[in-house]
N, C-alpha and C. Protein backbone atom coordinates (compact mmCIF):
# COMPACT_ATOMS: atom_id res chain seq x y z
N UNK A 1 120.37 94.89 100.00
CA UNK A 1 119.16 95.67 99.95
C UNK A 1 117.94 94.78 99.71
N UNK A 2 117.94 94.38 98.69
CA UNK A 2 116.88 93.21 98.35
C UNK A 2 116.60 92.13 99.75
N UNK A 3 117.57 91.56 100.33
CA UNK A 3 117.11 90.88 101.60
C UNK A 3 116.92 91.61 102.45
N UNK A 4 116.69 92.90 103.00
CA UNK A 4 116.14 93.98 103.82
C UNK A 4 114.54 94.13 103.62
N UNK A 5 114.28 94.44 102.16
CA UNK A 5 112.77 94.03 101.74
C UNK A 5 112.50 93.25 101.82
N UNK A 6 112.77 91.67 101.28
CA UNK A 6 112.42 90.28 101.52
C UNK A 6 112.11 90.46 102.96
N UNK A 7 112.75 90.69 104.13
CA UNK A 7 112.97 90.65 105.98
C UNK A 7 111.46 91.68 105.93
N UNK A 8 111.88 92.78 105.42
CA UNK A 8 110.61 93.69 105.72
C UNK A 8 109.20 93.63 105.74
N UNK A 9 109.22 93.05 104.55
CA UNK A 9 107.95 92.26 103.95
C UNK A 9 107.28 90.89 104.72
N UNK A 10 108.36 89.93 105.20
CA UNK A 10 108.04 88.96 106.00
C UNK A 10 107.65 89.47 107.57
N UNK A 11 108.12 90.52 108.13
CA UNK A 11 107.72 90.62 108.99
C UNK A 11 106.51 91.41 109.09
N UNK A 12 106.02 91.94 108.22
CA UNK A 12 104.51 92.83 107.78
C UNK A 12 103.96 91.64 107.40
N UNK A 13 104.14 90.65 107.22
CA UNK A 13 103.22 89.62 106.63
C UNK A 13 103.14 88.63 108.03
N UNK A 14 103.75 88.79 108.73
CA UNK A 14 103.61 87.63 110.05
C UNK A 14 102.92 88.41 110.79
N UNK A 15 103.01 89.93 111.23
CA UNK A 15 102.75 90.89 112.22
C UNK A 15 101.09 90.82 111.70
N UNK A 16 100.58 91.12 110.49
CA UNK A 16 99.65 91.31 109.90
C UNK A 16 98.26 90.14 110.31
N UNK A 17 99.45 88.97 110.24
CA UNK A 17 98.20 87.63 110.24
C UNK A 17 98.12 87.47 111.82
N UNK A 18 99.23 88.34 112.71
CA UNK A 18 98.85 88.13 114.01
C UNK A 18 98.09 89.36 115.07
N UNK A 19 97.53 90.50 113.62
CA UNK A 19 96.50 91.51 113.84
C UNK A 19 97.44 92.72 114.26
N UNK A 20 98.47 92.87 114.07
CA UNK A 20 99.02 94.03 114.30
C UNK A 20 99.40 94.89 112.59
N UNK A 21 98.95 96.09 113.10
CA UNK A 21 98.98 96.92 111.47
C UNK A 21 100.37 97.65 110.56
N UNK A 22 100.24 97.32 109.56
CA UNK A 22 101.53 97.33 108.78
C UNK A 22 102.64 98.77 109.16
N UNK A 23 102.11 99.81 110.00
CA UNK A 23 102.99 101.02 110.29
C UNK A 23 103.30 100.21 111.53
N UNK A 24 102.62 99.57 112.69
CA UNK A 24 103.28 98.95 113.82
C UNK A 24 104.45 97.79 113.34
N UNK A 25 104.14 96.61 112.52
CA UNK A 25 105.31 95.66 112.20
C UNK A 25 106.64 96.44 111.73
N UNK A 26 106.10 97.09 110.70
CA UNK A 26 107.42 98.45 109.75
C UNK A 26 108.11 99.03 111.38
N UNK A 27 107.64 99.49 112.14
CA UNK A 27 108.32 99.72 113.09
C UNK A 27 109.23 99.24 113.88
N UNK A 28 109.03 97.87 113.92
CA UNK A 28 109.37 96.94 114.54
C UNK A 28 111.00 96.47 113.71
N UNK A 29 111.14 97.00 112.55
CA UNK A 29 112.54 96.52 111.37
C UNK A 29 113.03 97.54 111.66
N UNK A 30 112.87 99.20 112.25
CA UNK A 30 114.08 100.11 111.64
C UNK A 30 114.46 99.72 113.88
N UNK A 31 115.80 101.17 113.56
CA UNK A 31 115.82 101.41 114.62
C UNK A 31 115.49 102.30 115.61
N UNK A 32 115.49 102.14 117.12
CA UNK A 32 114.57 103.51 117.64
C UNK A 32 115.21 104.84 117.82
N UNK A 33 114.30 105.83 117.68
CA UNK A 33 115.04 107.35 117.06
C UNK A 33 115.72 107.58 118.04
N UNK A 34 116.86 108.23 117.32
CA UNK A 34 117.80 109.24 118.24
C UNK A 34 116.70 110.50 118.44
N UNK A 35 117.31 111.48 119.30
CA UNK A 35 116.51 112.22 119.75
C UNK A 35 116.52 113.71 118.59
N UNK A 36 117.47 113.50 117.82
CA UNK A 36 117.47 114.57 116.72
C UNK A 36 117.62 114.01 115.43
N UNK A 37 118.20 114.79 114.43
CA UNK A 37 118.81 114.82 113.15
C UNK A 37 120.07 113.73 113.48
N UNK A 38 120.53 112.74 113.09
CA UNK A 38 122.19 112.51 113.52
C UNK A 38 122.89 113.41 112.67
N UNK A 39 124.26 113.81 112.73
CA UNK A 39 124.87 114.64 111.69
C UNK A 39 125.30 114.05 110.82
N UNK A 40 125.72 114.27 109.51
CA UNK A 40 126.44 114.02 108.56
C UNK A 40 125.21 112.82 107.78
N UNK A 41 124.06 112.98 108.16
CA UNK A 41 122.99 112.15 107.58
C UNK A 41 122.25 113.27 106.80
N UNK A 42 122.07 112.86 105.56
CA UNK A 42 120.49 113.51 104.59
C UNK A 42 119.09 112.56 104.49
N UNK A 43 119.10 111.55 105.14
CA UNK A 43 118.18 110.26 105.25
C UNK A 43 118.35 110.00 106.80
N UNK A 44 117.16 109.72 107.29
CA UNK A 44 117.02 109.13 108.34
C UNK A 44 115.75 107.94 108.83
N UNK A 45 116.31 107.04 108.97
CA UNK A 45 114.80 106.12 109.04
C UNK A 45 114.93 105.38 110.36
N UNK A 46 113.83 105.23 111.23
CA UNK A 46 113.82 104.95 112.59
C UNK A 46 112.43 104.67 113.17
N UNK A 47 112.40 104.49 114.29
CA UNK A 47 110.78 104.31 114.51
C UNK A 47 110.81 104.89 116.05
N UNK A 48 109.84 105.50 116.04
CA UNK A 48 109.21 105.88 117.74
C UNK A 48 108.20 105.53 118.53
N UNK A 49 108.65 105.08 119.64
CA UNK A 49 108.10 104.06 120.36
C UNK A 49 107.02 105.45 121.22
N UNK A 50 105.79 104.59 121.57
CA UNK A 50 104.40 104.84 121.96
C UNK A 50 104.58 106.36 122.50
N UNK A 51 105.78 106.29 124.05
CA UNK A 51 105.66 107.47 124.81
C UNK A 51 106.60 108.22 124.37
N UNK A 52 107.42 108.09 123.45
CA UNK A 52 108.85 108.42 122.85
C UNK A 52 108.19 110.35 122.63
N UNK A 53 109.33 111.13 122.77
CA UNK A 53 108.61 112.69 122.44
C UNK A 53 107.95 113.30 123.02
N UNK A 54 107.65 112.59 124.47
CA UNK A 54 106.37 113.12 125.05
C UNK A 54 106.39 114.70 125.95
N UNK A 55 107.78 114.81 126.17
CA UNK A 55 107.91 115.83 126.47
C UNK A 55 109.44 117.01 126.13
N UNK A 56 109.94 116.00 124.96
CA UNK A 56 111.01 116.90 124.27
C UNK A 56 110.83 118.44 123.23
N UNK A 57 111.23 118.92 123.22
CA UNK A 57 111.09 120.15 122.41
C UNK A 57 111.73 120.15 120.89
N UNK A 58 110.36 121.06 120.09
CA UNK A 58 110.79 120.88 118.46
C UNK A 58 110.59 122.64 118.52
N UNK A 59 110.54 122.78 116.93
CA UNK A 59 110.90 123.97 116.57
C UNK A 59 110.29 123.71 115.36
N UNK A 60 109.16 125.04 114.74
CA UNK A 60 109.06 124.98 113.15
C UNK A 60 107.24 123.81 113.14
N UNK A 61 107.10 124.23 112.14
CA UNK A 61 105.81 123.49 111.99
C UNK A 61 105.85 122.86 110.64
N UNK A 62 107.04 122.45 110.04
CA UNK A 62 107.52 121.74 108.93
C UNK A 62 107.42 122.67 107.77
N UNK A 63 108.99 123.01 107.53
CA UNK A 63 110.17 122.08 108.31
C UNK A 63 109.76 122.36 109.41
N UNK A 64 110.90 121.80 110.29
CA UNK A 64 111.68 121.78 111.73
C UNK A 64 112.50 121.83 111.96
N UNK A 65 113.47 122.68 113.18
CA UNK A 65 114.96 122.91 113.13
C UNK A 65 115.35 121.01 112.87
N UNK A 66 116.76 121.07 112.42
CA UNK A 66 117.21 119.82 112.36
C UNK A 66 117.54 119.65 114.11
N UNK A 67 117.88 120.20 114.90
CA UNK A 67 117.96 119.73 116.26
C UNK A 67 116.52 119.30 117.41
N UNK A 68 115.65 119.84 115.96
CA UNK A 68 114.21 119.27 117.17
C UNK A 68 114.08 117.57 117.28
N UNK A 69 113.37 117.51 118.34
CA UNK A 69 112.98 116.14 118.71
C UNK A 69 112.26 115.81 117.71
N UNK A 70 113.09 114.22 117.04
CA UNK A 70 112.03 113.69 115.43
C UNK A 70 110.88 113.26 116.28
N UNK A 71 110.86 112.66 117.08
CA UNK A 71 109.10 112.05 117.50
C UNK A 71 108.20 113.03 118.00
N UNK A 72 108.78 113.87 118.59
CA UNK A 72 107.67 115.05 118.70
C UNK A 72 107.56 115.68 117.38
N UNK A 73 108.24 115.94 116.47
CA UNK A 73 107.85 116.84 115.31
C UNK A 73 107.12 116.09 114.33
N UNK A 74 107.09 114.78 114.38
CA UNK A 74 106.46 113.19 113.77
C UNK A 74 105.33 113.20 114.61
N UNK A 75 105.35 113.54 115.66
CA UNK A 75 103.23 113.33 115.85
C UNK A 75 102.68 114.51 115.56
N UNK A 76 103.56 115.77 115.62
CA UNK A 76 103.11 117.28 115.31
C UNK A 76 102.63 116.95 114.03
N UNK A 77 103.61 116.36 113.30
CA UNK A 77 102.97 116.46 111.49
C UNK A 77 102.07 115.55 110.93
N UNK A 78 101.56 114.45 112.39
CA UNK A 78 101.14 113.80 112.08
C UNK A 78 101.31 112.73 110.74
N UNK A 79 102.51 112.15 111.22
CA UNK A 79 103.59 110.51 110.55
C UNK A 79 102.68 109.61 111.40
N UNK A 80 103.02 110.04 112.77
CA UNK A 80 102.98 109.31 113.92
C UNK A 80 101.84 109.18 114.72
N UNK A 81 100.78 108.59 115.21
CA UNK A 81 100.36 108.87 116.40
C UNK A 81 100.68 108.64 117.75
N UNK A 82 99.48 108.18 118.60
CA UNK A 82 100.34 107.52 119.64
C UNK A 82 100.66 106.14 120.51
N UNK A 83 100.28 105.27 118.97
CA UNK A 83 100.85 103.93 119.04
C UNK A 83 102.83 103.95 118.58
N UNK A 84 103.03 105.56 117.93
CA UNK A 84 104.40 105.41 117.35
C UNK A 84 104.22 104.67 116.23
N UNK A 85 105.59 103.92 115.57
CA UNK A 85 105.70 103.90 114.09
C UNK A 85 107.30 104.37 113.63
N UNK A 86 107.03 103.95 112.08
CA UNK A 86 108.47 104.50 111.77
C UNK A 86 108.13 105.71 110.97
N UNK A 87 109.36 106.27 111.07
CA UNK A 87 109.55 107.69 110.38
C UNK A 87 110.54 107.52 109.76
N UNK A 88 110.29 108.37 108.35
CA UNK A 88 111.45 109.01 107.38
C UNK A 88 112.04 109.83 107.36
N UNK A 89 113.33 110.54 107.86
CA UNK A 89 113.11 111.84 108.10
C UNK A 89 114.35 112.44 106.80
N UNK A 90 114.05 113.57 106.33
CA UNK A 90 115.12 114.12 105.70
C UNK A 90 115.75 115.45 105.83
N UNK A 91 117.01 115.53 105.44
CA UNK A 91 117.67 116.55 105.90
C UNK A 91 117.46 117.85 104.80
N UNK A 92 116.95 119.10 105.31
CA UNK A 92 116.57 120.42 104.17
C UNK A 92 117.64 121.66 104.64
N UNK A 93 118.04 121.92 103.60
CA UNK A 93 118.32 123.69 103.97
C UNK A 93 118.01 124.33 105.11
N UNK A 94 118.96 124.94 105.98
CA UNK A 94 118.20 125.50 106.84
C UNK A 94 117.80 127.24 106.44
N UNK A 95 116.25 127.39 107.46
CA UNK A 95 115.91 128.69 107.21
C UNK A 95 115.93 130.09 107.94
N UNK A 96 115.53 130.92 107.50
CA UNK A 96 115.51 132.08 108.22
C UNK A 96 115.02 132.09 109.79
N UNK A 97 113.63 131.72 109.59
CA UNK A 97 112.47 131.89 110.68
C UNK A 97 111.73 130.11 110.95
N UNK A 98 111.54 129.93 111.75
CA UNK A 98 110.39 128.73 112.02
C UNK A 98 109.48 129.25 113.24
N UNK A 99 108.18 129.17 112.62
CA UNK A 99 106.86 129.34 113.09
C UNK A 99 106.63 128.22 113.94
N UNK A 100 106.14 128.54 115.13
CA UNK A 100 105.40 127.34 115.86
C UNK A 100 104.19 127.09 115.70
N UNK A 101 103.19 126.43 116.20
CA UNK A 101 102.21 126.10 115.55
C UNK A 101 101.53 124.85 116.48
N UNK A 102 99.85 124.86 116.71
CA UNK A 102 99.82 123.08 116.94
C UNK A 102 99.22 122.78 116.43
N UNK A 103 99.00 121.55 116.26
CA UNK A 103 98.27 120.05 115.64
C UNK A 103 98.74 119.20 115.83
N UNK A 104 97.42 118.24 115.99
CA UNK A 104 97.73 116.87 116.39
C UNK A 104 97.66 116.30 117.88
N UNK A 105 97.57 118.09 118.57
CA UNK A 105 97.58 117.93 120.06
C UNK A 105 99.17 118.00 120.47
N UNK A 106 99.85 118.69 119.75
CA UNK A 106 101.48 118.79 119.80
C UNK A 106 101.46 120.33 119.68
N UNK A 107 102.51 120.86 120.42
CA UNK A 107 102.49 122.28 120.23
C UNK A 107 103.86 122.80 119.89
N UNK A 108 104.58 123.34 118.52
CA UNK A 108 106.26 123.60 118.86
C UNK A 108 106.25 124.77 118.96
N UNK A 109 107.65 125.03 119.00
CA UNK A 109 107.74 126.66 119.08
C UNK A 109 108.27 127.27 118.10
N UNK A 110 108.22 128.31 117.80
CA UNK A 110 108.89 129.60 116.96
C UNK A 110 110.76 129.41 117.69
N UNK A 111 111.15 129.60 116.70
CA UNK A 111 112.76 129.64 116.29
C UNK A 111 113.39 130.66 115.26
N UNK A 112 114.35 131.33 115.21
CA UNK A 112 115.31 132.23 114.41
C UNK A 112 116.29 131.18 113.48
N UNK A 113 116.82 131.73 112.96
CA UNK A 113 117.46 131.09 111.76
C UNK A 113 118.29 130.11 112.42
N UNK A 114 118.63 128.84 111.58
CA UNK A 114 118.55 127.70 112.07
C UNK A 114 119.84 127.17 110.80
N UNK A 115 121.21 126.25 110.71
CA UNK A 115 121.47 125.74 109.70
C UNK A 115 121.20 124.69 108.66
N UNK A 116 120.11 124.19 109.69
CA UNK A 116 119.31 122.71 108.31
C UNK A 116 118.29 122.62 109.23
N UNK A 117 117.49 121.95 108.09
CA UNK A 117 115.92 121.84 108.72
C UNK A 117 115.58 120.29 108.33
N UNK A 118 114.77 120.05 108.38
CA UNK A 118 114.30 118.56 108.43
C UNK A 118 112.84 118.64 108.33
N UNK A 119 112.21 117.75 107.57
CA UNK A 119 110.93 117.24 107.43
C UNK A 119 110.77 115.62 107.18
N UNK A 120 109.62 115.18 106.48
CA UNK A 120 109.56 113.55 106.90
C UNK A 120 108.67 113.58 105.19
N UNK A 121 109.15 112.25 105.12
CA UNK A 121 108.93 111.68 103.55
C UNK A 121 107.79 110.67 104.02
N UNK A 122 106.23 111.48 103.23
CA UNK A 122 105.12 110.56 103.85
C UNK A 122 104.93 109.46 102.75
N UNK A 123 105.73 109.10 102.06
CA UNK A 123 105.47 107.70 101.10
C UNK A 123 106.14 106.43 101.97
């Protein structure tokens, strides 16, 4: 763990002095998103690339069904824009109802009860 931060840190510190911004380098260490939740995960960390989401479907205006597309529901909640970046994502209870909604210039849809939901850890 400790040499993951040490790696992390060095590469935000090289990316940095060569003008690229600390959510673009951070991106550059995880890996690129699967297109959902994976299963049997409560943590998810990944990054989405520029055009990544651009035309997949989410659900919910956060949460989000756990089967929606993380990079579309990551620029919906605005994690992400559209340089991409990494995301946190975590696994929630699922709910009754999910509301659609837009922002961000992202639009999802309304959904019925769902078994886990997912949102994103903005620290």
């Amino acid at each position: 763990m400790k040499s993951m931060v040490v790696t992390t840190w060095f590469i935000i510190s090289v990316a940095m002095f060569l003008g690229e911004s600390a959510e673009q380098a951070n991106a550059q260490s995880n890996p690129q998103c699967t297109q959902s939740m994976p299963q049997g995960l409560e943590t998810y960390q990944c990054s989405c690339a520029p055009d990544q989401g651009s035309t997949a479907p989410f659900w919910g205006n956060g949460p989000y069904t756990a089967d929606s597309d993380l990079c579309s529901a990551a620029r919906h909640a605005g994690i992400v824009g559209e340089h991409g970046g990494a995301i946190k994502v975590l696994r929630l209870q699922g709910l009754h109802s999910y509301w659609g909604s837009s922002s961000n210039g992202w639009t999802s849809q309304s959904w019925d009860s769902y078994s886990s939901s997912i949102t994103f850890n903005r620290n």
